[in-house]
C-alpha atoms as a PDB file:
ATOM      1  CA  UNK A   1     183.727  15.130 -31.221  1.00  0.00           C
ATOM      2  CA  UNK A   2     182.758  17.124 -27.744  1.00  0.00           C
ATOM      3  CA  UNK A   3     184.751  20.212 -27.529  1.00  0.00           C
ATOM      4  CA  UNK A   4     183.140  21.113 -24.081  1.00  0.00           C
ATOM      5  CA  UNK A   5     180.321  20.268 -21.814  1.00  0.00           C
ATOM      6  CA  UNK A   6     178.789  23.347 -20.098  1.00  0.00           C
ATOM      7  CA  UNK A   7     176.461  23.630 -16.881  1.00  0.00           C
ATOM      8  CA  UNK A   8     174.560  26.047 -16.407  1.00  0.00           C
ATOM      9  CA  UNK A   9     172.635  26.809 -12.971  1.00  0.00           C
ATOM     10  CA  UNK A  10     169.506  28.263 -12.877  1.00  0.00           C
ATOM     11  CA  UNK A  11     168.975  31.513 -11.431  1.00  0.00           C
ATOM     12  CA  UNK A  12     168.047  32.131  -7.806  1.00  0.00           C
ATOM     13  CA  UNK A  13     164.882  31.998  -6.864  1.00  0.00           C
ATOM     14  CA  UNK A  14     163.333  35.375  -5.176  1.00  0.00           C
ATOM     15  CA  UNK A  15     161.907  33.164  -2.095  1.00  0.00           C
ATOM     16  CA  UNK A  16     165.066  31.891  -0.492  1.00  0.00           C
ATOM     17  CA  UNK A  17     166.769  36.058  -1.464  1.00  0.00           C
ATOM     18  CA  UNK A  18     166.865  35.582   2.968  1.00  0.00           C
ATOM     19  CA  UNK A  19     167.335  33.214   5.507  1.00  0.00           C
ATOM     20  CA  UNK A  20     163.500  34.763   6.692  1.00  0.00           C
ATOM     21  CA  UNK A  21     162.326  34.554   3.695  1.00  0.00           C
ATOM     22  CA  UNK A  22     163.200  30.722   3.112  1.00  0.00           C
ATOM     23  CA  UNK A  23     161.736  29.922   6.816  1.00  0.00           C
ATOM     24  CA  UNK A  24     158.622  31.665   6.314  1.00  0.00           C
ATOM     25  CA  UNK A  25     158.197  29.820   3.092  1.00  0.00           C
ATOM     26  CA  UNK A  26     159.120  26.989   5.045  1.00  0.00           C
ATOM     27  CA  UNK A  27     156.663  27.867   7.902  1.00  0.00           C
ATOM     28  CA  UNK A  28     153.833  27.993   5.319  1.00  0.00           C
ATOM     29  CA  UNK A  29     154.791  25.083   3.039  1.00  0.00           C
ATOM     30  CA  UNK A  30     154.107  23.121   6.274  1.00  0.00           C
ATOM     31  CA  UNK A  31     150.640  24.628   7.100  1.00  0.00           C
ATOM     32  CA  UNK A  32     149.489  23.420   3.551  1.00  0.00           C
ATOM     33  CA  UNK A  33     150.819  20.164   3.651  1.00  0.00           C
ATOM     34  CA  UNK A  34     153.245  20.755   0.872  1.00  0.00           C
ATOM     35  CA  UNK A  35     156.068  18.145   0.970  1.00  0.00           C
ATOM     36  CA  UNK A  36     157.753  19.028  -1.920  1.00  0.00           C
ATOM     37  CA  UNK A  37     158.136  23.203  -0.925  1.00  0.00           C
ATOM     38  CA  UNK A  38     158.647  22.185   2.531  1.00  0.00           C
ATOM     39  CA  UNK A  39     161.701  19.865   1.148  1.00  0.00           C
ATOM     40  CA  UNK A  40     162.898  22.456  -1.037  1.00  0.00           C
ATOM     41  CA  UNK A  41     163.735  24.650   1.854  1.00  0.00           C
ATOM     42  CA  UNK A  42     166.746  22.298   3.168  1.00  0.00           C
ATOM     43  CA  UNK A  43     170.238  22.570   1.542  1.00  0.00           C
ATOM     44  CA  UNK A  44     170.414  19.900  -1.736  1.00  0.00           C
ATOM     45  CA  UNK A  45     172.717  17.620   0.855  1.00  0.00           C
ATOM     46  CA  UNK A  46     169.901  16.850   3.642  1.00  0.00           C
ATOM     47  CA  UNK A  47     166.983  17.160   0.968  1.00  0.00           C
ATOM     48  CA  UNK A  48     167.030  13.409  -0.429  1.00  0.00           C
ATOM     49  CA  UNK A  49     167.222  12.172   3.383  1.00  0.00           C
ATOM     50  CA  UNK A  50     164.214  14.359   4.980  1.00  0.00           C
ATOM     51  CA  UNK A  51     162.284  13.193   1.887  1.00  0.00           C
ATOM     52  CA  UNK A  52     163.568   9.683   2.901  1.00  0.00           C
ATOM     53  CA  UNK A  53     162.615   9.701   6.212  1.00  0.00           C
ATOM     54  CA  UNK A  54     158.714  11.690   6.326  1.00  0.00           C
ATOM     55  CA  UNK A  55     158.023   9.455   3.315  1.00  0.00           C
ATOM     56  CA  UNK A  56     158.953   6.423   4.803  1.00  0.00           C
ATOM     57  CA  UNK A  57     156.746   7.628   8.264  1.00  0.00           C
ATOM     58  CA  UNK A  58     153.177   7.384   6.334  1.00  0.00           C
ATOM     59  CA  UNK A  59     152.065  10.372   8.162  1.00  0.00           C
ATOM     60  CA  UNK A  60     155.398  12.005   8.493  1.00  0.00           C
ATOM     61  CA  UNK A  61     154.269  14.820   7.360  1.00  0.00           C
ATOM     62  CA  UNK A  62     151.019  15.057   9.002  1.00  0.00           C
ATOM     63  CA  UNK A  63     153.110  14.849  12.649  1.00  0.00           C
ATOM     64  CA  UNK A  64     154.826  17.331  11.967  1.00  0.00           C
ATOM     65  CA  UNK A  65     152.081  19.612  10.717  1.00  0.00           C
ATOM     66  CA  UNK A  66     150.265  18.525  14.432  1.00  0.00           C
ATOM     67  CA  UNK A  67     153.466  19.665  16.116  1.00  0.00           C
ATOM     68  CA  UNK A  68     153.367  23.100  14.571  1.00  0.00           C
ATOM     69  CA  UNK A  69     149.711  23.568  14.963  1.00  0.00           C
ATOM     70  CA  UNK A  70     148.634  26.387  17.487  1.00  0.00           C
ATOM     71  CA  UNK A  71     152.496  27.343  17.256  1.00  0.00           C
ATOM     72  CA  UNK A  72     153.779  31.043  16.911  1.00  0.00           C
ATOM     73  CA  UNK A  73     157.066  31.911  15.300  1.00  0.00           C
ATOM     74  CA  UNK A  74     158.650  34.840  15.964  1.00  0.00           C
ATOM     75  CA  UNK A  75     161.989  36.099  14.532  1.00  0.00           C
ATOM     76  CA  UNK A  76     164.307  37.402  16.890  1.00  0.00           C
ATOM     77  CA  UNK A  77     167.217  38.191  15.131  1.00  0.00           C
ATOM     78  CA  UNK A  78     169.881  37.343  12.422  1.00  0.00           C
ATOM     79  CA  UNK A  79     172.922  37.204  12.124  1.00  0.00           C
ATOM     80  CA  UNK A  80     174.920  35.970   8.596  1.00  0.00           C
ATOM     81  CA  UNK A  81     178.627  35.091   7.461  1.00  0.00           C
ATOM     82  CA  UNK A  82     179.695  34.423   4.398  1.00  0.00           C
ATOM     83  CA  UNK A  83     178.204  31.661   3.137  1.00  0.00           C
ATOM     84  CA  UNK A  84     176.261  30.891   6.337  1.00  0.00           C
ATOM     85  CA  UNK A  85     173.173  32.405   8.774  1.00  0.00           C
ATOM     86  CA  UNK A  86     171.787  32.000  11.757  1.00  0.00           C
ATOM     87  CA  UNK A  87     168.511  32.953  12.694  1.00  0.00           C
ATOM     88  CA  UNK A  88     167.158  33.198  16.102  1.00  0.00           C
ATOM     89  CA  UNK A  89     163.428  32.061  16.206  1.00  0.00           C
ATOM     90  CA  UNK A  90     161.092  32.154  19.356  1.00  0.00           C
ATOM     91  CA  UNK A  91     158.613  29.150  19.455  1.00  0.00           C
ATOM     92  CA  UNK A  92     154.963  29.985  21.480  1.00  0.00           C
ATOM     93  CA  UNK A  93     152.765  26.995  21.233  1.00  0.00           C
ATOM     94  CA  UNK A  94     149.987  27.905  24.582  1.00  0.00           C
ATOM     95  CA  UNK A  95     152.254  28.799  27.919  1.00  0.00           C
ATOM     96  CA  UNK A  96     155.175  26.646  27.149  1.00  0.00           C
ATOM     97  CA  UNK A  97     157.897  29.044  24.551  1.00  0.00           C
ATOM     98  CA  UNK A  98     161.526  28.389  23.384  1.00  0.00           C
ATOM     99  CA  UNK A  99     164.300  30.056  21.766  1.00  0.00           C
ATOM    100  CA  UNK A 100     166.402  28.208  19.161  1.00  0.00           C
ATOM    101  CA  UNK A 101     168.873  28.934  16.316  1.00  0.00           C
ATOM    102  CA  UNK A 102     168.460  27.312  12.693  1.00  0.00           C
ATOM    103  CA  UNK A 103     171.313  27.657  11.092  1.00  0.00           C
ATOM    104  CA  UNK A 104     171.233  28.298   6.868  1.00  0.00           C
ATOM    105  CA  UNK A 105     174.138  28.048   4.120  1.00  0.00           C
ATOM    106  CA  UNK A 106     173.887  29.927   0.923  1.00  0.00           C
ATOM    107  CA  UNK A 107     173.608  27.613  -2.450  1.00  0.00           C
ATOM    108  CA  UNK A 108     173.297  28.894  -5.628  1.00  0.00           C
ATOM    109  CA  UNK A 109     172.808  32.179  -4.430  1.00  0.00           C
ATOM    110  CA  UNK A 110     169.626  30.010  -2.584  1.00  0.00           C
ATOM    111  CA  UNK A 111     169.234  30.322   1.815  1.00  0.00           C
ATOM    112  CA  UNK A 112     168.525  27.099   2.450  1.00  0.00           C
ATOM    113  CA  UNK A 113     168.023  25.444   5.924  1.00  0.00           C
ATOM    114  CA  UNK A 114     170.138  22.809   7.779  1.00  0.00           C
ATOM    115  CA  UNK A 115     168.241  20.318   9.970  1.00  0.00           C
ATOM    116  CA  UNK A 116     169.015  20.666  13.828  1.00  0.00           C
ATOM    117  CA  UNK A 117     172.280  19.233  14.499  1.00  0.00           C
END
């Protein structure tokens, strides 16, 4: 006889506390090559389908890594509602630079990333 079933989440980790926090973990989970950390920094929803897709590209992971070598990120602001933040990062890679917005939603207490829309 089950009287009740209880779930308990686990705490929230110190390293996604920010939206900055959870991209600069992000940022160097990528350097080192770290597929699992660099997975952990998307929301649960888009984490099984990133995981899908750079695994099923054999060097998925190693493109991307090429893509962000020689780049410099640069914070530029952030802004946060709710359950949601946006943060405004400026991408240098040599003379070309860009300025985009990655938007995060709070789980479990957790920033974690959305993938550009």
């Amino acid at each position: 006889k089950i009287r009740s079933i209880t779930f308990q989440l686990p705490a929230a980790r110190p390293e996604f506390s920010t939206a900055e926090k959870t991209f600069e973990r992000w940022r160097k989970a990528l350097g080192e090559g770290d597929l699992e950390k660099v997975i952990d920094c998307y929301a649960l929803m888009y984490q099984g389908m990133l995981a899908t897709q750079v695994g099923q590209a054999s060097d998925g992971l190693k493109k991307m890594q090429k893509e962000m070598e020689g780049t410099k990120f640069s914070i530029k602001g952030s802004s946060s509602k709710g359950e949601t933040a946006t943060l405004k990062v400026l991408r240098q890679k040599g003379d070309s630079s860009d300025t985009g917005d990655i938007a995060f939603v709070r789980e479990n207490g957790e920033w974690k990333m959305l993938p550009p829309q």
